[in-house]
PDB file of N, CA and C in Angstrom:
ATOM      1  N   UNK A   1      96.364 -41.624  31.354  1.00  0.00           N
ATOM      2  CA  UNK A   1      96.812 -40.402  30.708  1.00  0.00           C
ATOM      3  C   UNK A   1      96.385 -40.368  29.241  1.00  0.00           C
ATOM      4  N   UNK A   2      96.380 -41.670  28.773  1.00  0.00           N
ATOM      5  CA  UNK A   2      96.562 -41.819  27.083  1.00  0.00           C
ATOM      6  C   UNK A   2      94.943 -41.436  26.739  1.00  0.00           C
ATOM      7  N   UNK A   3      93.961 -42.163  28.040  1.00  0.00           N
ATOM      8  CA  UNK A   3      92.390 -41.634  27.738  1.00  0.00           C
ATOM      9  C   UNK A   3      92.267 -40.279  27.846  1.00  0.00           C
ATOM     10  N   UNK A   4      92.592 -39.457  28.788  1.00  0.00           N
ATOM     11  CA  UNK A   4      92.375 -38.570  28.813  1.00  0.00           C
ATOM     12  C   UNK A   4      92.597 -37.637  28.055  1.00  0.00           C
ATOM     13  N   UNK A   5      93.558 -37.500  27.553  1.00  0.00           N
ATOM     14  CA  UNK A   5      93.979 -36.896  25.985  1.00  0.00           C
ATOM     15  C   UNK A   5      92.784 -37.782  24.852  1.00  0.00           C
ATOM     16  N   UNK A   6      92.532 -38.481  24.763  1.00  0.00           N
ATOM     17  CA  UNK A   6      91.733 -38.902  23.583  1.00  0.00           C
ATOM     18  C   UNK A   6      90.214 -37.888  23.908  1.00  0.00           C
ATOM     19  N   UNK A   7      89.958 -37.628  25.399  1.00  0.00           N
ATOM     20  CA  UNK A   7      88.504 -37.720  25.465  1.00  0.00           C
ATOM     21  C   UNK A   7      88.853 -36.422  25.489  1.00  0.00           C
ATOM     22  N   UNK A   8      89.559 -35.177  25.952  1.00  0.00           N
ATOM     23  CA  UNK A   8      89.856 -33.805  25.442  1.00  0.00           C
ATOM     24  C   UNK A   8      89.698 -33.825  23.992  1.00  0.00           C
ATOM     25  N   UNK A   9      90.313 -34.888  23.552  1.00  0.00           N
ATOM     26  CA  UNK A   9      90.761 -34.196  21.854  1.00  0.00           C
ATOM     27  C   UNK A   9      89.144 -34.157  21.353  1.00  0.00           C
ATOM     28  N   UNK A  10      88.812 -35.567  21.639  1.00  0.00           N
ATOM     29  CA  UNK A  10      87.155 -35.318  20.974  1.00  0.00           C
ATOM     30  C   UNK A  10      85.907 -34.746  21.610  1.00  0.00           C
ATOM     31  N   UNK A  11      86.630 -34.103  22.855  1.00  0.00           N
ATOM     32  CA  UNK A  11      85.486 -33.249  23.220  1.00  0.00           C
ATOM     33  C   UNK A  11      85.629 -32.020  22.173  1.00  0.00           C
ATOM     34  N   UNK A  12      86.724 -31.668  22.201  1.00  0.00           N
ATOM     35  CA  UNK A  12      87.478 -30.133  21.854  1.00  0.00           C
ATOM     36  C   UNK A  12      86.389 -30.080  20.712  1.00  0.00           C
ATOM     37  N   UNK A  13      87.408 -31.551  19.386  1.00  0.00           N
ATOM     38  CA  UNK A  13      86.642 -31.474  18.514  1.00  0.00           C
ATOM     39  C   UNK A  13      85.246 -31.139  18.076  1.00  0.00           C
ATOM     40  N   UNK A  14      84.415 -31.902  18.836  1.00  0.00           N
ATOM     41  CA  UNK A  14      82.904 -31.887  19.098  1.00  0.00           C
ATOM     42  C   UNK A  14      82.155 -30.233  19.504  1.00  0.00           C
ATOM     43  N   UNK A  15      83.005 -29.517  20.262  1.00  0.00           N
ATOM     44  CA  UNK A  15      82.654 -28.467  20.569  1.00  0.00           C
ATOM     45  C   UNK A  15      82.853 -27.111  19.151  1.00  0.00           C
ATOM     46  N   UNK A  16      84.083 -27.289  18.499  1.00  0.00           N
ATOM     47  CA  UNK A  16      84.705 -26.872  17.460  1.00  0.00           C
ATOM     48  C   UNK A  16      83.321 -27.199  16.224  1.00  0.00           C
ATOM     49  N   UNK A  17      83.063 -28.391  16.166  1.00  0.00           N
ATOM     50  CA  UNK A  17      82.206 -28.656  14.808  1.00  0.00           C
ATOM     51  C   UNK A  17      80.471 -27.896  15.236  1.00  0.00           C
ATOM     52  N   UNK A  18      80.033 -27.873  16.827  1.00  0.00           N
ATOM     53  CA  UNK A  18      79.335 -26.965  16.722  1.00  0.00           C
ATOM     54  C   UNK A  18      78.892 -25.990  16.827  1.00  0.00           C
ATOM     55  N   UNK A  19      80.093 -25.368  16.789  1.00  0.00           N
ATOM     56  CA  UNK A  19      80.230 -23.823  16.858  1.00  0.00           C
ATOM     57  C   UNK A  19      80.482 -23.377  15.370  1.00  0.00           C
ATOM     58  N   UNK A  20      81.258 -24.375  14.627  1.00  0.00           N
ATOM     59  CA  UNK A  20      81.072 -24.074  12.929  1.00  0.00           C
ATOM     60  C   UNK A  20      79.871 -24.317  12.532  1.00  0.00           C
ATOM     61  N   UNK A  21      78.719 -25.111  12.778  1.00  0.00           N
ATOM     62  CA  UNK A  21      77.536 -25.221  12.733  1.00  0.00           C
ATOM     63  C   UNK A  21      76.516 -24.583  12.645  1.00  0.00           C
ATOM     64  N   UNK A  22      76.678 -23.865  14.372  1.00  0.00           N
ATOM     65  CA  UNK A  22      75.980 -22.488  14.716  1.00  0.00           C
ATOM     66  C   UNK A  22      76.322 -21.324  13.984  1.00  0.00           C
ATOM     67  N   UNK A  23      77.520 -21.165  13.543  1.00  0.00           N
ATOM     68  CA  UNK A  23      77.762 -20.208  12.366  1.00  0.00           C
ATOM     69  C   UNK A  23      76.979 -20.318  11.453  1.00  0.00           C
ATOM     70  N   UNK A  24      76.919 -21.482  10.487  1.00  0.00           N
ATOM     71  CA  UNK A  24      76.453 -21.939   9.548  1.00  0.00           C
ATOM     72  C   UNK A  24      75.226 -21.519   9.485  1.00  0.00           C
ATOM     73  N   UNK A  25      74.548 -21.651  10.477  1.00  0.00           N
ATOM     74  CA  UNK A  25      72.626 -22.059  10.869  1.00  0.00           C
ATOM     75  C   UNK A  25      72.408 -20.087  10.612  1.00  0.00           C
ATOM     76  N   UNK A  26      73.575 -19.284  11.481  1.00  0.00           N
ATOM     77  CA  UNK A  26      73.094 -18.324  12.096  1.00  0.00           C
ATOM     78  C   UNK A  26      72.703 -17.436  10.205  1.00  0.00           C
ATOM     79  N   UNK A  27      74.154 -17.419   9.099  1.00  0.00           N
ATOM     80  CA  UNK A  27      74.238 -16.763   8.529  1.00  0.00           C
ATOM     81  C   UNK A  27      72.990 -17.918   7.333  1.00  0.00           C
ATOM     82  N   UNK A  28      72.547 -18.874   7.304  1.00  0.00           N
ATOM     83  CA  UNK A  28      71.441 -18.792   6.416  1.00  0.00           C
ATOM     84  C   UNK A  28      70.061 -18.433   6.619  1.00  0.00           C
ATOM     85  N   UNK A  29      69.686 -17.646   5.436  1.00  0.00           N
ATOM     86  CA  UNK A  29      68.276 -16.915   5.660  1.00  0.00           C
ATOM     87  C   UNK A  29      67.040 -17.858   4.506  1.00  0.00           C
ATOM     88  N   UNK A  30      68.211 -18.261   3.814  1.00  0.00           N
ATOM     89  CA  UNK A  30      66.710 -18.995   2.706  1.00  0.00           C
ATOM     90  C   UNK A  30      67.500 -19.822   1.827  1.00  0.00           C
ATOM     91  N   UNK A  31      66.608 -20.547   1.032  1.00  0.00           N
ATOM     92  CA  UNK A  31      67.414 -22.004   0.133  1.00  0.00           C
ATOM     93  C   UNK A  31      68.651 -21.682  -0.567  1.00  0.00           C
ATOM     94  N   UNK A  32      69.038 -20.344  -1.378  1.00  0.00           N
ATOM     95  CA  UNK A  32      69.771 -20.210  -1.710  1.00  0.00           C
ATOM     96  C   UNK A  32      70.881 -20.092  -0.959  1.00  0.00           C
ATOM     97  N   UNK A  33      70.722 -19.350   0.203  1.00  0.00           N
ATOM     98  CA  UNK A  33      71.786 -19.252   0.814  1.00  0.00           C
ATOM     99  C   UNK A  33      72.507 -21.248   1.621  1.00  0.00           C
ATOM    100  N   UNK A  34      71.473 -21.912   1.592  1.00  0.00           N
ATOM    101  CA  UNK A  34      72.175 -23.554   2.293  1.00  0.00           C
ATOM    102  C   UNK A  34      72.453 -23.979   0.816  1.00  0.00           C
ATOM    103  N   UNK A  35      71.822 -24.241  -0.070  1.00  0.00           N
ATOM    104  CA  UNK A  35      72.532 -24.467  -1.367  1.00  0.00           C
ATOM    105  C   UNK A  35      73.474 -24.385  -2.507  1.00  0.00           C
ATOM    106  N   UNK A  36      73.423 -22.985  -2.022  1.00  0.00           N
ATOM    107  CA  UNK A  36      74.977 -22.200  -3.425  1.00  0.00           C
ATOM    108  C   UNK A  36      75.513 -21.316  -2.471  1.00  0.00           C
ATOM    109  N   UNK A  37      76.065 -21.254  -1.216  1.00  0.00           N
ATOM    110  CA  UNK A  37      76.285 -20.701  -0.534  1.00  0.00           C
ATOM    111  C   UNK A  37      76.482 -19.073  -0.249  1.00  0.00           C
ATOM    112  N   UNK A  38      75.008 -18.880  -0.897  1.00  0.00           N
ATOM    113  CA  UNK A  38      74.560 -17.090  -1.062  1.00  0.00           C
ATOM    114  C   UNK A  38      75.264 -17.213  -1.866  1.00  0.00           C
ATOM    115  N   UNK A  39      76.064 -17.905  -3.444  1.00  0.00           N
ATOM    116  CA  UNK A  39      76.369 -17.288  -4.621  1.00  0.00           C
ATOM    117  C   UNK A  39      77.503 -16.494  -4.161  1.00  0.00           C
ATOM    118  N   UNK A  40      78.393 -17.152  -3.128  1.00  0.00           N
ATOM    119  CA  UNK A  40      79.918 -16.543  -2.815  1.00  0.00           C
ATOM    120  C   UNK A  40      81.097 -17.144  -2.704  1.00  0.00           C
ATOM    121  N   UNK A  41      80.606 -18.117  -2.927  1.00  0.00           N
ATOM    122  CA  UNK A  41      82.169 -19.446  -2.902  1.00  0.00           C
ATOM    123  C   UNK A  41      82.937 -18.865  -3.774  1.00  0.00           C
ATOM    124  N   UNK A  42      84.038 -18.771  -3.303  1.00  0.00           N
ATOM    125  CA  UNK A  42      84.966 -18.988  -4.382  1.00  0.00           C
ATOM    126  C   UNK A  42      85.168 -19.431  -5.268  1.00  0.00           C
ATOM    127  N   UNK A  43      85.652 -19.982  -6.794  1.00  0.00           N
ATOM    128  CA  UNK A  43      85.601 -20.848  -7.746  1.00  0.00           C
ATOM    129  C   UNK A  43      86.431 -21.840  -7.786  1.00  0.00           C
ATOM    130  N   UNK A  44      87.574 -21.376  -6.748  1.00  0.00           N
ATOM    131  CA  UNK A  44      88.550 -22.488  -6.625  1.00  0.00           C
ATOM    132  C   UNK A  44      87.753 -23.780  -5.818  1.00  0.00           C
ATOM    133  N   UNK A  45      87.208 -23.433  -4.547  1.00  0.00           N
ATOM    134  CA  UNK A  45      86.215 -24.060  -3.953  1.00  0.00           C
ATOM    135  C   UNK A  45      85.082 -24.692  -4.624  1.00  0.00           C
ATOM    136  N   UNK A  46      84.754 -24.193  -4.997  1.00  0.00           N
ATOM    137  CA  UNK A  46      83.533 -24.820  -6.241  1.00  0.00           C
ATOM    138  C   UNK A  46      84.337 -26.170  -7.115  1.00  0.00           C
ATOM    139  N   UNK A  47      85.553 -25.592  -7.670  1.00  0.00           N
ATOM    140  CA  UNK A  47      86.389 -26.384  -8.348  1.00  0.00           C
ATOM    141  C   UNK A  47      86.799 -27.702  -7.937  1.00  0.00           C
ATOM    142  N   UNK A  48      87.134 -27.896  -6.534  1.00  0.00           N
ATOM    143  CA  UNK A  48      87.462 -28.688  -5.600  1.00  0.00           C
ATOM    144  C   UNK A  48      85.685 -29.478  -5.482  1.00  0.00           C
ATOM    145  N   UNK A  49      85.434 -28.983  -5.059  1.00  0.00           N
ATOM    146  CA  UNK A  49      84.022 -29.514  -4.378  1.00  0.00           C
ATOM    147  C   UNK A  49      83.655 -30.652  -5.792  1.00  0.00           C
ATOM    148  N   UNK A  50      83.945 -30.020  -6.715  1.00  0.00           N
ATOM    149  CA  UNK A  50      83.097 -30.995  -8.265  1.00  0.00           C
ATOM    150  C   UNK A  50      84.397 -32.101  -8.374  1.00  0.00           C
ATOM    151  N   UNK A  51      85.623 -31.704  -8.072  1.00  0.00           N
ATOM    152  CA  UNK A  51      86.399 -32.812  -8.470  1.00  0.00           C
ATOM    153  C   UNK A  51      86.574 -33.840  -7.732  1.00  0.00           C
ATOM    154  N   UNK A  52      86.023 -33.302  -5.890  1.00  0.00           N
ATOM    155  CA  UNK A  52      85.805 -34.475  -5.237  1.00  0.00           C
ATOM    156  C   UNK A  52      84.510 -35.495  -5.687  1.00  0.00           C
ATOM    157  N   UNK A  53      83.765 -34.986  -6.101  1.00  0.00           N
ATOM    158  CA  UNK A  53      82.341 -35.393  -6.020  1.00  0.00           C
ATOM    159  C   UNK A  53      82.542 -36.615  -7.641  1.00  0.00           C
ATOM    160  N   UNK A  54      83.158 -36.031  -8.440  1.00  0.00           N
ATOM    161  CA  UNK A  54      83.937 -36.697  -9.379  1.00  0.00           C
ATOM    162  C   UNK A  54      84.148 -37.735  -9.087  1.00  0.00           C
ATOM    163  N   UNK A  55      85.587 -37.623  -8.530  1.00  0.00           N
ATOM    164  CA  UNK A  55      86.116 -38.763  -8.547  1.00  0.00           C
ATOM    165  C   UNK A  55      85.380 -40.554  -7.119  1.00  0.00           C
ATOM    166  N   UNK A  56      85.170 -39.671  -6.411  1.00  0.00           N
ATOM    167  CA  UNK A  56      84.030 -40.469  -5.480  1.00  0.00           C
ATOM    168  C   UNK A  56      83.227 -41.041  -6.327  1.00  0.00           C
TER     169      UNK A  56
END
């Protein structure tokens, strides 16, 4: 029982990350858009992103 729940959870997962993926792929058209994310992030996001990268 205990496998079978593990191997759902990380299928689920697995299916979930590439379907956020295929999103990802579908809406970039050119460097700017995989790099500065088309110049639409939020700033709070941006904010986060530098303070992880920071402190790492």
């Amino acid at each position: 029982m205990n496998q079978i729940v593990l191997i759902l959870s990380v299928l689920v997962y697995m299916l979930l990350t590439g379907y956020l993926g295929y999103l990802g792929y579908r809406r970039t058209q050119n460097a700017t858009d995989y790099l500065l994310a088309g110049r639409s992030a939020h700033p709070y996001l941006m904010a986060m992103s530098y303070y992880a990268t920071f402190i790492s």
